[in-house]
PDB file of N, CA and C in Angstrom:
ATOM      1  N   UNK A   1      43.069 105.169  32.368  1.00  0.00           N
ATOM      2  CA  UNK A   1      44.310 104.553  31.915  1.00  0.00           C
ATOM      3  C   UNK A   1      44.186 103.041  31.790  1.00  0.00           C
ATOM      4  N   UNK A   2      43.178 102.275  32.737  1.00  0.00           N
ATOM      5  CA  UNK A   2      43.415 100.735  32.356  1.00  0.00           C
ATOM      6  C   UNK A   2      42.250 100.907  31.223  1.00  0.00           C
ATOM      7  N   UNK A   3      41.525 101.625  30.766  1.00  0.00           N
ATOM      8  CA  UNK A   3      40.716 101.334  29.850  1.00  0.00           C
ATOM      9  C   UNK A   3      40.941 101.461  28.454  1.00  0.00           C
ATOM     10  N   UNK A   4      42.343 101.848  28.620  1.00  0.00           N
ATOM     11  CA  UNK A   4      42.929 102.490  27.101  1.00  0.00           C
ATOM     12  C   UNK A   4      43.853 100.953  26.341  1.00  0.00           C
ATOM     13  N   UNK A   5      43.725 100.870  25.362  1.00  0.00           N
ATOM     14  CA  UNK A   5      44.773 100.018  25.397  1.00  0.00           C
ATOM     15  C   UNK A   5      45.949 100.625  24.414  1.00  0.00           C
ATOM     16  N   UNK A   6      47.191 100.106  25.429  1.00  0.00           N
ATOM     17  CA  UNK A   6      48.753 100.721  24.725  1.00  0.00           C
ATOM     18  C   UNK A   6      49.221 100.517  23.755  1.00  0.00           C
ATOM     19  N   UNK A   7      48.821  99.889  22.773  1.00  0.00           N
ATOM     20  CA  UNK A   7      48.893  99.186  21.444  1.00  0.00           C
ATOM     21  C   UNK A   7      48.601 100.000  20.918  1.00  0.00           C
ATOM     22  N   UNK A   8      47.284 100.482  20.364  1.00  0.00           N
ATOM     23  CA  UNK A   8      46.126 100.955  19.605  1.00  0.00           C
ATOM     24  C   UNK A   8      45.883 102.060  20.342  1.00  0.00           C
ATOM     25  N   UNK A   9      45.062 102.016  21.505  1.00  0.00           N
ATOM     26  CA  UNK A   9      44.952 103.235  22.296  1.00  0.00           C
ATOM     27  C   UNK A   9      42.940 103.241  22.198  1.00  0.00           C
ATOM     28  N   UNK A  10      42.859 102.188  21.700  1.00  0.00           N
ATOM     29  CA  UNK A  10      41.382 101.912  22.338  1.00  0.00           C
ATOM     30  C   UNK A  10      41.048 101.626  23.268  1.00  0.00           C
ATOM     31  N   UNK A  11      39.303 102.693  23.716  1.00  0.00           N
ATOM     32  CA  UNK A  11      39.077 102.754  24.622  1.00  0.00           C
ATOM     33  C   UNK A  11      37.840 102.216  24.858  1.00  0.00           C
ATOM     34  N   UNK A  12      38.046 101.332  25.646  1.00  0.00           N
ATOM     35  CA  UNK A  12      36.781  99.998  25.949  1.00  0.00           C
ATOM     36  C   UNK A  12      37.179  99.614  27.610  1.00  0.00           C
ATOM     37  N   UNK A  13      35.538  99.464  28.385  1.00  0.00           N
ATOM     38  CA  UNK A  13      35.855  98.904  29.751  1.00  0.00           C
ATOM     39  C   UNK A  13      35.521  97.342  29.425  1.00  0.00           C
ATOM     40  N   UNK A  14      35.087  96.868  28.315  1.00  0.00           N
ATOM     41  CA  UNK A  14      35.241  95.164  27.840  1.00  0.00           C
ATOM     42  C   UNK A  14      36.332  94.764  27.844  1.00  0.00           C
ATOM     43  N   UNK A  15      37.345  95.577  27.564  1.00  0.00           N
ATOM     44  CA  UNK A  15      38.751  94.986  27.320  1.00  0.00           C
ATOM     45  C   UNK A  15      39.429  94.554  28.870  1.00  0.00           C
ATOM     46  N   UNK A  16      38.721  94.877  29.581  1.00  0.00           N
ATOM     47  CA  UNK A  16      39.214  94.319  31.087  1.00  0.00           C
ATOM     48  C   UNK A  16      38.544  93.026  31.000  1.00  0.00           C
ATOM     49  N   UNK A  17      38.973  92.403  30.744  1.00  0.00           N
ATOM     50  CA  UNK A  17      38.285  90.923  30.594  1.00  0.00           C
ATOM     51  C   UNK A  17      37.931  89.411  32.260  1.00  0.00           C
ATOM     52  N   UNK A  18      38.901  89.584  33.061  1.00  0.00           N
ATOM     53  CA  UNK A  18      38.810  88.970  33.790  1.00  0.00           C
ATOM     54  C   UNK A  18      40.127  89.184  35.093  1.00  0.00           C
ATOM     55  N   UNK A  19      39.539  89.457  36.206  1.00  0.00           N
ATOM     56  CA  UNK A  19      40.633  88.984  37.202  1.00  0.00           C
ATOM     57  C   UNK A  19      42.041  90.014  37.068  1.00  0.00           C
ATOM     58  N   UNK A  20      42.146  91.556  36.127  1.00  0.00           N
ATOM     59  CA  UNK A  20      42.961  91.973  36.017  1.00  0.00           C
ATOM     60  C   UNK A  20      43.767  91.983  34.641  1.00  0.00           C
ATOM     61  N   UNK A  21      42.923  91.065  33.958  1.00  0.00           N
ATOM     62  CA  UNK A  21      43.379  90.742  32.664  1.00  0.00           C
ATOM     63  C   UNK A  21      42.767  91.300  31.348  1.00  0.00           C
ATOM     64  N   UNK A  22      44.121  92.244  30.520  1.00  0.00           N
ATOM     65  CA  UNK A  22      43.514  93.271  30.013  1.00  0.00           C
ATOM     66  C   UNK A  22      43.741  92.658  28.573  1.00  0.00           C
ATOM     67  N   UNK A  23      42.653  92.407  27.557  1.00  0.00           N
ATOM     68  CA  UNK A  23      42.802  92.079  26.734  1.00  0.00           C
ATOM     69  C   UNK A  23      42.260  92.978  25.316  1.00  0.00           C
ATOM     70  N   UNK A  24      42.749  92.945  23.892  1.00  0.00           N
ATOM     71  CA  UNK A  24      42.108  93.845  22.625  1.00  0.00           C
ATOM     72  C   UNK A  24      42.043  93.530  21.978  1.00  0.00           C
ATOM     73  N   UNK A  25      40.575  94.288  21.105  1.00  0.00           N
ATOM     74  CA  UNK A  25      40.430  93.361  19.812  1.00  0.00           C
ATOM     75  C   UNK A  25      41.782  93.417  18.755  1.00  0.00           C
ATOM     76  N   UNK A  26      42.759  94.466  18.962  1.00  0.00           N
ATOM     77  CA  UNK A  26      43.855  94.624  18.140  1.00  0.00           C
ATOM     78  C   UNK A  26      45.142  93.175  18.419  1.00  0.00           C
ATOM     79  N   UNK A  27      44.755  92.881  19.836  1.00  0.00           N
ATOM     80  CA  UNK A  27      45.772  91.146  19.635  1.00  0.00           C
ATOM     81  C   UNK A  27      46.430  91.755  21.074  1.00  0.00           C
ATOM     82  N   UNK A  28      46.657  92.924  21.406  1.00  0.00           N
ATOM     83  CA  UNK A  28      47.314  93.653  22.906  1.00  0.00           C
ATOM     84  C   UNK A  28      46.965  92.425  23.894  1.00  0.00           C
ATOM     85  N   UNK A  29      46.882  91.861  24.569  1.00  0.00           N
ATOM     86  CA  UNK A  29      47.304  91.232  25.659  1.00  0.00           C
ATOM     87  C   UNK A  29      48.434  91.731  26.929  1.00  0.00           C
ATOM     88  N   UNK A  30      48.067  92.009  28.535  1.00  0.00           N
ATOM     89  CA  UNK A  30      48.434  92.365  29.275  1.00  0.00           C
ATOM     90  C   UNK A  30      47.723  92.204  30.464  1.00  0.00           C
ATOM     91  N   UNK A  31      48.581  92.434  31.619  1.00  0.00           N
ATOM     92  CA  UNK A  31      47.934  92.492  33.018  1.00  0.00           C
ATOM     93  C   UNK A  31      47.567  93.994  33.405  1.00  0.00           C
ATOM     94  N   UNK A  32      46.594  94.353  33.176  1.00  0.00           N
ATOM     95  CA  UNK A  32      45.725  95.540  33.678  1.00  0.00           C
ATOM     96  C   UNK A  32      46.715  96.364  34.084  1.00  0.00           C
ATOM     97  N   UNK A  33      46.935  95.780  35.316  1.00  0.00           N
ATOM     98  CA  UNK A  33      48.260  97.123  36.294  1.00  0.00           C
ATOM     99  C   UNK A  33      49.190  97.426  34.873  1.00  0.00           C
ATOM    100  N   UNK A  34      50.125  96.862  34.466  1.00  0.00           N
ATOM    101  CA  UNK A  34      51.242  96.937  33.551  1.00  0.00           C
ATOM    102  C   UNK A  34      50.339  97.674  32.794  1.00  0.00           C
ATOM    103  N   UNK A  35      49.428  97.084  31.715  1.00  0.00           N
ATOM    104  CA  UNK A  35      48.630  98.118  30.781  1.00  0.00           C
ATOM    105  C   UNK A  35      48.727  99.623  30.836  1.00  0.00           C
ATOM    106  N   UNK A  36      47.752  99.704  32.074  1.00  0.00           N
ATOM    107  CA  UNK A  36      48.084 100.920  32.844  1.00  0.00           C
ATOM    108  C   UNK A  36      49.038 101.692  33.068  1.00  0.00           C
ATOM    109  N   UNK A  37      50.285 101.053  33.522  1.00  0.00           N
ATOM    110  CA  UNK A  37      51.219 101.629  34.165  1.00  0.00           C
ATOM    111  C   UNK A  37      51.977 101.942  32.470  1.00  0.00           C
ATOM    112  N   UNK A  38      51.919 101.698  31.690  1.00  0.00           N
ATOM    113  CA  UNK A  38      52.415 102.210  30.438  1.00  0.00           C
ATOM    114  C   UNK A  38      51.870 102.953  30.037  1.00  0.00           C
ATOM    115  N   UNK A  39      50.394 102.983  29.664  1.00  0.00           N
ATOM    116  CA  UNK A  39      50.032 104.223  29.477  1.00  0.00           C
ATOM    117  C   UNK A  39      50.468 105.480  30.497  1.00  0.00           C
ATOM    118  N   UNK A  40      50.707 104.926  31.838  1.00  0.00           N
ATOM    119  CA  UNK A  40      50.549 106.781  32.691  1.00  0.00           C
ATOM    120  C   UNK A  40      52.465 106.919  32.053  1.00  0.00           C
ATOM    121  N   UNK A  41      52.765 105.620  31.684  1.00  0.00           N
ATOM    122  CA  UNK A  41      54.793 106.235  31.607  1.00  0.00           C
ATOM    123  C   UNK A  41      54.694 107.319  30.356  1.00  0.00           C
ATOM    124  N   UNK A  42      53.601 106.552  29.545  1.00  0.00           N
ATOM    125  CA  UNK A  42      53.582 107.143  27.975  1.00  0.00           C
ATOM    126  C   UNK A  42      53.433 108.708  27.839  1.00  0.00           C
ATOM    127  N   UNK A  43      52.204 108.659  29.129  1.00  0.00           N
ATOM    128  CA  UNK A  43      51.445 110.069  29.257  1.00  0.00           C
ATOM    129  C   UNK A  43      52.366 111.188  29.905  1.00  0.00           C
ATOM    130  N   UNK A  44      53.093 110.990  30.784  1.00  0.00           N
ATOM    131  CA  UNK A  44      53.555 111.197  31.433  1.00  0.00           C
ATOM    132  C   UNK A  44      55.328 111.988  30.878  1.00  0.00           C
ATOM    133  N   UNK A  45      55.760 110.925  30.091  1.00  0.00           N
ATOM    134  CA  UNK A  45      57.234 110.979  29.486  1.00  0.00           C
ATOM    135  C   UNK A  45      56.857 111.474  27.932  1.00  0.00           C
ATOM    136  N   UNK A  46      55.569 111.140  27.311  1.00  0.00           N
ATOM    137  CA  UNK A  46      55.144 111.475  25.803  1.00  0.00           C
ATOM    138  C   UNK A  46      56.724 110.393  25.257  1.00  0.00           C
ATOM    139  N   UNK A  47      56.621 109.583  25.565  1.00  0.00           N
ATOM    140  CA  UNK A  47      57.491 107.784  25.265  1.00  0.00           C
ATOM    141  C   UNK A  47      57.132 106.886  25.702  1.00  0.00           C
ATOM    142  N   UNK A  48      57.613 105.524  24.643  1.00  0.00           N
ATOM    143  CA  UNK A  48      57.221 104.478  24.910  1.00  0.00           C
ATOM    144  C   UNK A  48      58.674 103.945  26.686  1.00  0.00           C
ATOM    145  N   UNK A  49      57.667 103.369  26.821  1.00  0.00           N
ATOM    146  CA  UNK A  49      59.304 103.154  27.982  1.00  0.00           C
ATOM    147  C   UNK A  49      60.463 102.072  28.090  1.00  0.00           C
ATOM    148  N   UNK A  50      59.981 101.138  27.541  1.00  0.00           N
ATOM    149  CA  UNK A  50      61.451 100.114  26.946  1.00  0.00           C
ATOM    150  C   UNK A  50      61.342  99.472  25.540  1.00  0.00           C
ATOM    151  N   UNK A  51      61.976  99.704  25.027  1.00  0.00           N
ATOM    152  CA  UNK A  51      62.200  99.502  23.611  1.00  0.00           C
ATOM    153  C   UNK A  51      62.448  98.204  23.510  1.00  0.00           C
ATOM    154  N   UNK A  52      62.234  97.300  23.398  1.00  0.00           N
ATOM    155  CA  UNK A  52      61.453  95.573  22.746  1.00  0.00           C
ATOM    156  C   UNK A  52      61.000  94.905  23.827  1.00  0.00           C
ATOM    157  N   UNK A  53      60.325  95.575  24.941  1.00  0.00           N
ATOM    158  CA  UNK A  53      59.561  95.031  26.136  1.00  0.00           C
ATOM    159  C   UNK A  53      58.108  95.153  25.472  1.00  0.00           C
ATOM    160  N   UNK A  54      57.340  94.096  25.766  1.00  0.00           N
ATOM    161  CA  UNK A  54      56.072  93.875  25.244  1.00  0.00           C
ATOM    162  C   UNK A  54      54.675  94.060  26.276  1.00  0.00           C
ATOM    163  N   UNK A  55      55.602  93.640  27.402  1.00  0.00           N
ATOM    164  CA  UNK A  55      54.491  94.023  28.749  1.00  0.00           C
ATOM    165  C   UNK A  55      53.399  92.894  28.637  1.00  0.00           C
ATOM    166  N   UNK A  56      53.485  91.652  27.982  1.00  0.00           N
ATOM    167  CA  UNK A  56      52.615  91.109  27.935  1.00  0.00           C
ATOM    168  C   UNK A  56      52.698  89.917  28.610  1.00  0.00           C
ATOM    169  N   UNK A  57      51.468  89.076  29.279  1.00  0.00           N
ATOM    170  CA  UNK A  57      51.362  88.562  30.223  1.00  0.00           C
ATOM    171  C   UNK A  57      52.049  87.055  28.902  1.00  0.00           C
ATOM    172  N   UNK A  58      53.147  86.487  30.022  1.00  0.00           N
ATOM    173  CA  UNK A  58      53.463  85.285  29.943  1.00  0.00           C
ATOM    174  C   UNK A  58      52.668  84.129  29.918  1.00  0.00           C
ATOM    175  N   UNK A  59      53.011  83.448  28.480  1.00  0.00           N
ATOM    176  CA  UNK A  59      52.487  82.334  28.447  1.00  0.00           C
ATOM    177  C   UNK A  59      53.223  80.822  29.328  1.00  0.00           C
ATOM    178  N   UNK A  60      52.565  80.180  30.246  1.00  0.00           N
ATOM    179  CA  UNK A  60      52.970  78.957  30.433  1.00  0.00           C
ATOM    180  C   UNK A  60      53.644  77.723  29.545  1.00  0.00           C
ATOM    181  N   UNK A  61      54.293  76.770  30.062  1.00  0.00           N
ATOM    182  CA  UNK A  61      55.027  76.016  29.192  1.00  0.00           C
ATOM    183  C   UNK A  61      54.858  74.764  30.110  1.00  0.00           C
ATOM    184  N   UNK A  62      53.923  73.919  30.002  1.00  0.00           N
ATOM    185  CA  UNK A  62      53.654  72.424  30.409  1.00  0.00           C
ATOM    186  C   UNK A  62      54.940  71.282  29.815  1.00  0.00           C
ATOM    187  N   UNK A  63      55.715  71.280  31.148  1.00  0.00           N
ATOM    188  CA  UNK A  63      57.199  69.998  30.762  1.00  0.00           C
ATOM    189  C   UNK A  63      56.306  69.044  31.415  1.00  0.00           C
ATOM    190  N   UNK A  64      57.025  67.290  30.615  1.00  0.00           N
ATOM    191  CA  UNK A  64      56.491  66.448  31.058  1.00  0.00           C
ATOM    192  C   UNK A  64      57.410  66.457  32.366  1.00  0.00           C
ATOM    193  N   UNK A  65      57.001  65.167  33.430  1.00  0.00           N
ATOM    194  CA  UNK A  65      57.282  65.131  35.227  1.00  0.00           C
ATOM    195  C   UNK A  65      58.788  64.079  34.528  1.00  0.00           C
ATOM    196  N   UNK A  66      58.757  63.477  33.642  1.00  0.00           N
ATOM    197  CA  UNK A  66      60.101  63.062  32.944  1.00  0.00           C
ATOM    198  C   UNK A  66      61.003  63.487  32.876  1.00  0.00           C
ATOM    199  N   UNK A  67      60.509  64.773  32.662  1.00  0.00           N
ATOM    200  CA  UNK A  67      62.115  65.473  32.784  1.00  0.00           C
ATOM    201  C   UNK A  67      62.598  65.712  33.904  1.00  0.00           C
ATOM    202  N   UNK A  68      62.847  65.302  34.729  1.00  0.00           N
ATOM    203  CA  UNK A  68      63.015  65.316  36.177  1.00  0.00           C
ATOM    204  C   UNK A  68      64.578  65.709  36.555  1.00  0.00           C
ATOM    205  N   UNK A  69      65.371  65.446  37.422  1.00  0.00           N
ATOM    206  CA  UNK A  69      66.716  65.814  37.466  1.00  0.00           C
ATOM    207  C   UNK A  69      66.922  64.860  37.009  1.00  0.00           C
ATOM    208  N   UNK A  70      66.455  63.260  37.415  1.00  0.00           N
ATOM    209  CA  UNK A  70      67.666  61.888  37.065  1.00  0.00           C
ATOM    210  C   UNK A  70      67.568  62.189  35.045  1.00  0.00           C
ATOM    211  N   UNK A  71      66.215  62.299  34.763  1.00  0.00           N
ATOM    212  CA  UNK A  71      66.525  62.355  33.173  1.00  0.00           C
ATOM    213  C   UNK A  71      67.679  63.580  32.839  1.00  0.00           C
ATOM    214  N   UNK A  72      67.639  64.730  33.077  1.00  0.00           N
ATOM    215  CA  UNK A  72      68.365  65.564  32.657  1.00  0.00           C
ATOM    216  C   UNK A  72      69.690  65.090  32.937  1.00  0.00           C
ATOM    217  N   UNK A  73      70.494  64.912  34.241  1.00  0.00           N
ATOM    218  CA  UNK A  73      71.409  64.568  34.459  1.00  0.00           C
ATOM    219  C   UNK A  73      72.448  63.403  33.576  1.00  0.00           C
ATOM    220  N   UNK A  74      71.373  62.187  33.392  1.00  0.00           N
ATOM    221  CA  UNK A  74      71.798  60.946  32.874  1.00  0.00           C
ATOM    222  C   UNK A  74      71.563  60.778  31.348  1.00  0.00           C
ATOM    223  N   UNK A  75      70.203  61.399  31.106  1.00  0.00           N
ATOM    224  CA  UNK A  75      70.601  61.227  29.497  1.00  0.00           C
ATOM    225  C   UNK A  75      69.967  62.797  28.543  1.00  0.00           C
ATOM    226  N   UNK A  76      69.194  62.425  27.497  1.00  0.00           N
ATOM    227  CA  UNK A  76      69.313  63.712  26.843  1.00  0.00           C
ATOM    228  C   UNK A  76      67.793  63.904  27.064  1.00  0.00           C
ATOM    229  N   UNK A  77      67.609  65.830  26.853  1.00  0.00           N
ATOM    230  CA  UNK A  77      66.461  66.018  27.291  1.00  0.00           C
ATOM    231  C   UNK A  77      66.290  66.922  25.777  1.00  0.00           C
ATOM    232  N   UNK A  78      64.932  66.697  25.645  1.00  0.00           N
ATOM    233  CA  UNK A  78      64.712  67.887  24.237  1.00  0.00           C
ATOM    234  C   UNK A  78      64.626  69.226  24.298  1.00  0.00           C
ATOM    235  N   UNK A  79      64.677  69.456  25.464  1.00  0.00           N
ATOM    236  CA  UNK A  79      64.470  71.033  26.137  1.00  0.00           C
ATOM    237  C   UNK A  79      65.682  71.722  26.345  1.00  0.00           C
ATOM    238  N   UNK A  80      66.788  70.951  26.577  1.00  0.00           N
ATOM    239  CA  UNK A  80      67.908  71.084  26.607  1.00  0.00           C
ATOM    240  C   UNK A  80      69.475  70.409  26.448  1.00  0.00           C
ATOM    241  N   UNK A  81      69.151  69.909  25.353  1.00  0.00           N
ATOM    242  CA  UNK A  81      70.046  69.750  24.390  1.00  0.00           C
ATOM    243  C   UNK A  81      70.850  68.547  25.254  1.00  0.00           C
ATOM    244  N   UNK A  82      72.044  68.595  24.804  1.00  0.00           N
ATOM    245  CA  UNK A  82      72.954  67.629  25.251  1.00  0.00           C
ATOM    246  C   UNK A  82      73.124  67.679  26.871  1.00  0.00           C
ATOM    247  N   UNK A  83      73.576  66.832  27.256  1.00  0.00           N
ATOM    248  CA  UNK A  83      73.434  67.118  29.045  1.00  0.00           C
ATOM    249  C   UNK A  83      75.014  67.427  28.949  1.00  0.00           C
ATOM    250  N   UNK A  84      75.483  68.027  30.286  1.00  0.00           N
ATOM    251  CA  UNK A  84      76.321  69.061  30.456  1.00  0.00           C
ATOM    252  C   UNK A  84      77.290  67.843  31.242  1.00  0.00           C
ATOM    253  N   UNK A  85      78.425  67.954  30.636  1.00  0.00           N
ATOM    254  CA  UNK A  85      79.351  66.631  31.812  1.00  0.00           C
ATOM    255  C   UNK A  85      79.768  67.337  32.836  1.00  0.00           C
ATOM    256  N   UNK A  86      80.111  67.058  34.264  1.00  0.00           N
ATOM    257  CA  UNK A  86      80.478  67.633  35.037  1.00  0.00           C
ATOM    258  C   UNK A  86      81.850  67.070  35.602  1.00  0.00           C
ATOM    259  N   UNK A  87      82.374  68.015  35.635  1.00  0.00           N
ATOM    260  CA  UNK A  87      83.794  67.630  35.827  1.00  0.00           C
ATOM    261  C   UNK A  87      84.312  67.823  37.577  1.00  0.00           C
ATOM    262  N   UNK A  88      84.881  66.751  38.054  1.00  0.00           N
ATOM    263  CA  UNK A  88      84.964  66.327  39.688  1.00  0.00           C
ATOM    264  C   UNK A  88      86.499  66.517  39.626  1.00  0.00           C
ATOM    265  N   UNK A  89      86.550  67.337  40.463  1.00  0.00           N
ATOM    266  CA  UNK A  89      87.644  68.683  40.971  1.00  0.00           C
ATOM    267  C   UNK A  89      88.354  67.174  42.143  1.00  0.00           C
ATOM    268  N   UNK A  90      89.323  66.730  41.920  1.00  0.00           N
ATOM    269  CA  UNK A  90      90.095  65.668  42.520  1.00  0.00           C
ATOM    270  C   UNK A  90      91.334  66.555  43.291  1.00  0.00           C
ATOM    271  N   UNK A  91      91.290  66.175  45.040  1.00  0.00           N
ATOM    272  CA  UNK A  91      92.635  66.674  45.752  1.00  0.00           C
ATOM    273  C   UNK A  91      93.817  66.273  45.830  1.00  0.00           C
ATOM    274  N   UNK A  92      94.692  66.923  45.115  1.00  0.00           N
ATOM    275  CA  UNK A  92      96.247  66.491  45.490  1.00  0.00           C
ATOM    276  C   UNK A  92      96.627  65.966  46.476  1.00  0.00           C
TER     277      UNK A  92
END
């Protein structure tokens, strides 16, 4: 089952590429376990098991250390748009 890939359904022990990381010449990208664990749902149910889940290992997103709270708070950030005013709840 980790040797199969869920995409295509090729079967290669190259495609285990590193550290758990299951990769295909078809573009499939995944973490081995997950790989796996879809194929046995597939095998198992004869279905795919969530309908626009991709199972594929997350890519990282490098923010600059700029964006910090004081930037977000005080002025505008490109990541997220206009900064949010906060409104101070005053006691009668």
């Amino acid at each position: 089952t980790s040797r199969t890939c869920h995409a295509c359904g090729q079967v290669r022990k190259a495609n285990r590429v590193h550290r758990g990381l299951y990769r295909c010449s078809c573009g499939w990208t995944a973490q081995a376990d997950v790989n796996a664990a879809l194929n046995i749902y597939e095998w198992a149910f004869h279905v795919s098991p969530v309908k626009g889940s991709s199972g594929r290992v997350a890519r990282p997103v490098v923010l600059s250390f700029r964006l910090g709270w004081h930037t977000v708070r005080h002025g505008r950030s490109p990541y997220l748009g206009e900064p949010k005013r906060k409104e101070c709840l005053r006691a009668s």
